[in-house]
C-alpha atoms as a PDB file:
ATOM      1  CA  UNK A   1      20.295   3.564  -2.676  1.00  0.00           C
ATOM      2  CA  UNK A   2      16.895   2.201  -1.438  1.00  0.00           C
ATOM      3  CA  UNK A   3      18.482   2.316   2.403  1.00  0.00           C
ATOM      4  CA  UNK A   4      17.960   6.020   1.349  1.00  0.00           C
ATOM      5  CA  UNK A   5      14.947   6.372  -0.407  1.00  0.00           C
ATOM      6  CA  UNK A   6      12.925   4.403   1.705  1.00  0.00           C
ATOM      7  CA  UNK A   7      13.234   6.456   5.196  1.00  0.00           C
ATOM      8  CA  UNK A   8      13.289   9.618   3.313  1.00  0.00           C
ATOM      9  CA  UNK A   9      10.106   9.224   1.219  1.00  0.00           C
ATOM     10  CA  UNK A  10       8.538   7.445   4.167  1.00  0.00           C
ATOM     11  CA  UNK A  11       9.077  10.324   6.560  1.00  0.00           C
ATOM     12  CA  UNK A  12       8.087  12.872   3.872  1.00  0.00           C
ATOM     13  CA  UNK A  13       4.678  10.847   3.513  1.00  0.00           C
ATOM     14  CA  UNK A  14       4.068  11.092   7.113  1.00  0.00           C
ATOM     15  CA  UNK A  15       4.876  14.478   7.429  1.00  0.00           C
ATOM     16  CA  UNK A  16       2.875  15.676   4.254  1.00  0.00           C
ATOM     17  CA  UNK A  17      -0.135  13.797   5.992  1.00  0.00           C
ATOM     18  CA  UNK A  18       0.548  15.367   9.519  1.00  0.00           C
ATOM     19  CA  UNK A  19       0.715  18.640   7.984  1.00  0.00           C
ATOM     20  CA  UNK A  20      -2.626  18.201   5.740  1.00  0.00           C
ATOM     21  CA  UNK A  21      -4.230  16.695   9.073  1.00  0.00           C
ATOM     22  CA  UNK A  22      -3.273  19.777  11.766  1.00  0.00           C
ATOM     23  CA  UNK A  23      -3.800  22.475   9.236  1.00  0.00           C
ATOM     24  CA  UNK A  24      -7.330  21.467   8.586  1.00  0.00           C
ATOM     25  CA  UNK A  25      -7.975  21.008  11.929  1.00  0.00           C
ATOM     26  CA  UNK A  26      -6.189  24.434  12.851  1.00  0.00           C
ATOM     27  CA  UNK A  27      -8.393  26.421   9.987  1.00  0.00           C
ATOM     28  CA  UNK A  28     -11.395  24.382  11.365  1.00  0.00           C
ATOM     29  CA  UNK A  29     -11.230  25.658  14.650  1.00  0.00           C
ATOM     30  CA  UNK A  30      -9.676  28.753  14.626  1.00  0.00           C
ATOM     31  CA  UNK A  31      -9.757  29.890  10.690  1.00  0.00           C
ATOM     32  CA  UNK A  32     -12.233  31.980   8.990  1.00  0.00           C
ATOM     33  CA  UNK A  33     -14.667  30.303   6.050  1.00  0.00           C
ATOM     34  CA  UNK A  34     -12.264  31.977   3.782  1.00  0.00           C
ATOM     35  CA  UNK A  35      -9.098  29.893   5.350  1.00  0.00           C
ATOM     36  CA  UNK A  36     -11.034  26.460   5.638  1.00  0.00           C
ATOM     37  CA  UNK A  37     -11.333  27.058   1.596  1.00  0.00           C
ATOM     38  CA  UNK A  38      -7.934  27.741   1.288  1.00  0.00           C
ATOM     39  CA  UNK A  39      -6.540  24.944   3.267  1.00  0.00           C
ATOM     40  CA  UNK A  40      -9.236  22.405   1.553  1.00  0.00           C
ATOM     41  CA  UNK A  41      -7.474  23.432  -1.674  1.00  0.00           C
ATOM     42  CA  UNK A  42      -4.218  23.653  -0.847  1.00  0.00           C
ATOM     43  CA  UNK A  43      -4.726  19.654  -0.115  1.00  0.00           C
ATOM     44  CA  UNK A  44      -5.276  18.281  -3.010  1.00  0.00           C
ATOM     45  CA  UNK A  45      -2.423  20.328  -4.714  1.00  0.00           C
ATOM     46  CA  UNK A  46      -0.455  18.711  -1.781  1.00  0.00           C
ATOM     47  CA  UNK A  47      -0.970  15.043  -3.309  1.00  0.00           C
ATOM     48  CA  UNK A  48       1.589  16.295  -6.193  1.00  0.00           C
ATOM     49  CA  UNK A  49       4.078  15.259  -3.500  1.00  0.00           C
ATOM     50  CA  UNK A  50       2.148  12.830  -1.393  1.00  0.00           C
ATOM     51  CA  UNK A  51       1.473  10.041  -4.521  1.00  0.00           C
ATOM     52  CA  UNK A  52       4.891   9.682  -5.326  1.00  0.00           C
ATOM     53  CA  UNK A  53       6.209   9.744  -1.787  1.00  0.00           C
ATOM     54  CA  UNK A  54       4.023   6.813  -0.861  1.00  0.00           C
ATOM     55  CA  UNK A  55       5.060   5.396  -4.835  1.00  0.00           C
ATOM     56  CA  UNK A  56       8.652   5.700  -3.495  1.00  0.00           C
ATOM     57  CA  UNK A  57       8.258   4.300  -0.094  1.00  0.00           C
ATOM     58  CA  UNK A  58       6.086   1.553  -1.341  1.00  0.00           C
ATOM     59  CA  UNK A  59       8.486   0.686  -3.973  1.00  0.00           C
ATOM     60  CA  UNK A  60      11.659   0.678  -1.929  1.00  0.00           C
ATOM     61  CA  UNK A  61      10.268  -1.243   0.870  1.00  0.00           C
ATOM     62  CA  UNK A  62       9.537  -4.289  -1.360  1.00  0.00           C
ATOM     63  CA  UNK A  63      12.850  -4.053  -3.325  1.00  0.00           C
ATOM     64  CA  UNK A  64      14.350  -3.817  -0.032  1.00  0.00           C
ATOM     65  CA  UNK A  65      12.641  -6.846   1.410  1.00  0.00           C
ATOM     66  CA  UNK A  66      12.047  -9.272  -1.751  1.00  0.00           C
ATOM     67  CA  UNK A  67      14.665 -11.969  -0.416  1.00  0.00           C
ATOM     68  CA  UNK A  68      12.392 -12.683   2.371  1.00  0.00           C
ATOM     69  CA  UNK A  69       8.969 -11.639   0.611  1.00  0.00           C
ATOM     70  CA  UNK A  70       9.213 -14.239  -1.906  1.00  0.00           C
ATOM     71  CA  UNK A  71      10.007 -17.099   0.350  1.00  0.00           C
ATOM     72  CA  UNK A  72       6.748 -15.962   2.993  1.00  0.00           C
ATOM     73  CA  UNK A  73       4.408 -15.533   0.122  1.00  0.00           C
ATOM     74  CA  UNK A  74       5.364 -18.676  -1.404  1.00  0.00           C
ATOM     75  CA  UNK A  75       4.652 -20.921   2.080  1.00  0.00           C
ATOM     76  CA  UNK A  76       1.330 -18.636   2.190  1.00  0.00           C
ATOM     77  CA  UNK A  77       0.607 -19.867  -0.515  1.00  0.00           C
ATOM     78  CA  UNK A  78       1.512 -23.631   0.006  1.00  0.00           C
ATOM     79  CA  UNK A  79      -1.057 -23.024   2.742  1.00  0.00           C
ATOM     80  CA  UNK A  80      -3.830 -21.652   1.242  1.00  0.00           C
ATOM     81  CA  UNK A  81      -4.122 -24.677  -1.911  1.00  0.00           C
ATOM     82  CA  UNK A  82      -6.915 -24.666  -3.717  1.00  0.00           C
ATOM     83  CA  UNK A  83      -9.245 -27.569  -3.166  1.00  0.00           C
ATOM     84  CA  UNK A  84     -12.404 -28.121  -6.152  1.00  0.00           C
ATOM     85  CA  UNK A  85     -12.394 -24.238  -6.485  1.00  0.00           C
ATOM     86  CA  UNK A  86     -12.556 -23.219  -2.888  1.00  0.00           C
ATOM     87  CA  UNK A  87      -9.348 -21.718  -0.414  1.00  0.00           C
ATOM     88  CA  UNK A  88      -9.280 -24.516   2.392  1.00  0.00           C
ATOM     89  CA  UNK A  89      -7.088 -22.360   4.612  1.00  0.00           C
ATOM     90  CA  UNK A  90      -9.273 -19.773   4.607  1.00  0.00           C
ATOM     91  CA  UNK A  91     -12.941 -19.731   4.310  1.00  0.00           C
ATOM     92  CA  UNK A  92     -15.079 -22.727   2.535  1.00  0.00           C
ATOM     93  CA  UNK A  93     -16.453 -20.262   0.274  1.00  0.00           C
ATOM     94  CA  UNK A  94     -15.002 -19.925  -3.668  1.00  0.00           C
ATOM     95  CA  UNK A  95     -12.818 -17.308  -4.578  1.00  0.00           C
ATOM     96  CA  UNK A  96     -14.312 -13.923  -5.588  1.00  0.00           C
ATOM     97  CA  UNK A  97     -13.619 -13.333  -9.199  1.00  0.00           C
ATOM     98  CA  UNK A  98     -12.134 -15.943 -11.908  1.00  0.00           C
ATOM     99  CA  UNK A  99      -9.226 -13.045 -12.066  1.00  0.00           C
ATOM    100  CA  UNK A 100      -8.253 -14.129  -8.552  1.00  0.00           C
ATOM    101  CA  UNK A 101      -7.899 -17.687  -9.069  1.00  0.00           C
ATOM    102  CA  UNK A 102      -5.698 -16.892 -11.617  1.00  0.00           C
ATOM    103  CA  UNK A 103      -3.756 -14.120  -9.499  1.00  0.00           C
ATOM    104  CA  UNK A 104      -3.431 -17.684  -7.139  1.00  0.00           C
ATOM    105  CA  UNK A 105      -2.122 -19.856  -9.822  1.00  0.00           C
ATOM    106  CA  UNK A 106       0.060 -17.488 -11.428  1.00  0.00           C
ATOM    107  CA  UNK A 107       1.850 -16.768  -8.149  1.00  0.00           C
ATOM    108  CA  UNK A 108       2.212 -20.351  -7.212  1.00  0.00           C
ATOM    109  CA  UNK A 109       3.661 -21.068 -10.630  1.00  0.00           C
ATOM    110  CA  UNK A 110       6.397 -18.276 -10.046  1.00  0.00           C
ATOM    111  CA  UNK A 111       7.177 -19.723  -6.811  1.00  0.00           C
ATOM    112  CA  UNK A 112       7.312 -23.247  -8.145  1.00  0.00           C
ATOM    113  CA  UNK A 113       9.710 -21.546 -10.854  1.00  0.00           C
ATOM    114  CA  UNK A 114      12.003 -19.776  -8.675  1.00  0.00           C
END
């Protein structure tokens, strides 16, 4: 089912974006003020269908590629150990926030378990 859902939302996303992009620039260069209003609020009423498409493509993708996602993340993170509070693989400086250090651990714990 995802070998479905996943094109299909994906190209609707695209499209939904083309078609936001070229009618704004259409009704900016060729539209009256009263047809630059109307496309600038049509747009937003437009994200009724755009959210979940990218939701849907988003979601699909990873189911469709978690085999292989958890074994890349999980030598990512092998990589990027965390030495006296700092990322060695990355930059000497400590992590942002306490809730990313335990993002880290957490996620090294589930690939530990798995």
């Amino acid at each position: 089912m995802s070998k479905i859902i996943h094109p299909v939302a994906g190209t609707l996303a695209i499209l939904l974006i083309a078609i936001f992009w070229f009618s704004t620039l259409i009704a900016e260069l060729f539209g009256t003020t009263a047809q630059i209003i109307a496309v600038k609020t049509a747009i937003p009423w437009g994200f009724l269908l755009l959210v979940p498409a990218l939701a849907a493509a988003g979601g699909s993708g990873a189911f469709r590629s978690r085999p292989r996602w958890r074994s890349s993340r999980c030598r990512k993170l092998e990589v990027m150990r965390l030495d006296k509070g700092r990322f060695t693989a990355s930059s000497p400086l400590p992590p942002a926030s306490v809730r990313n250090v335990i993002n880290f651990f957490f996620s090294l714990l589930r690939c530990r378990l798995a």
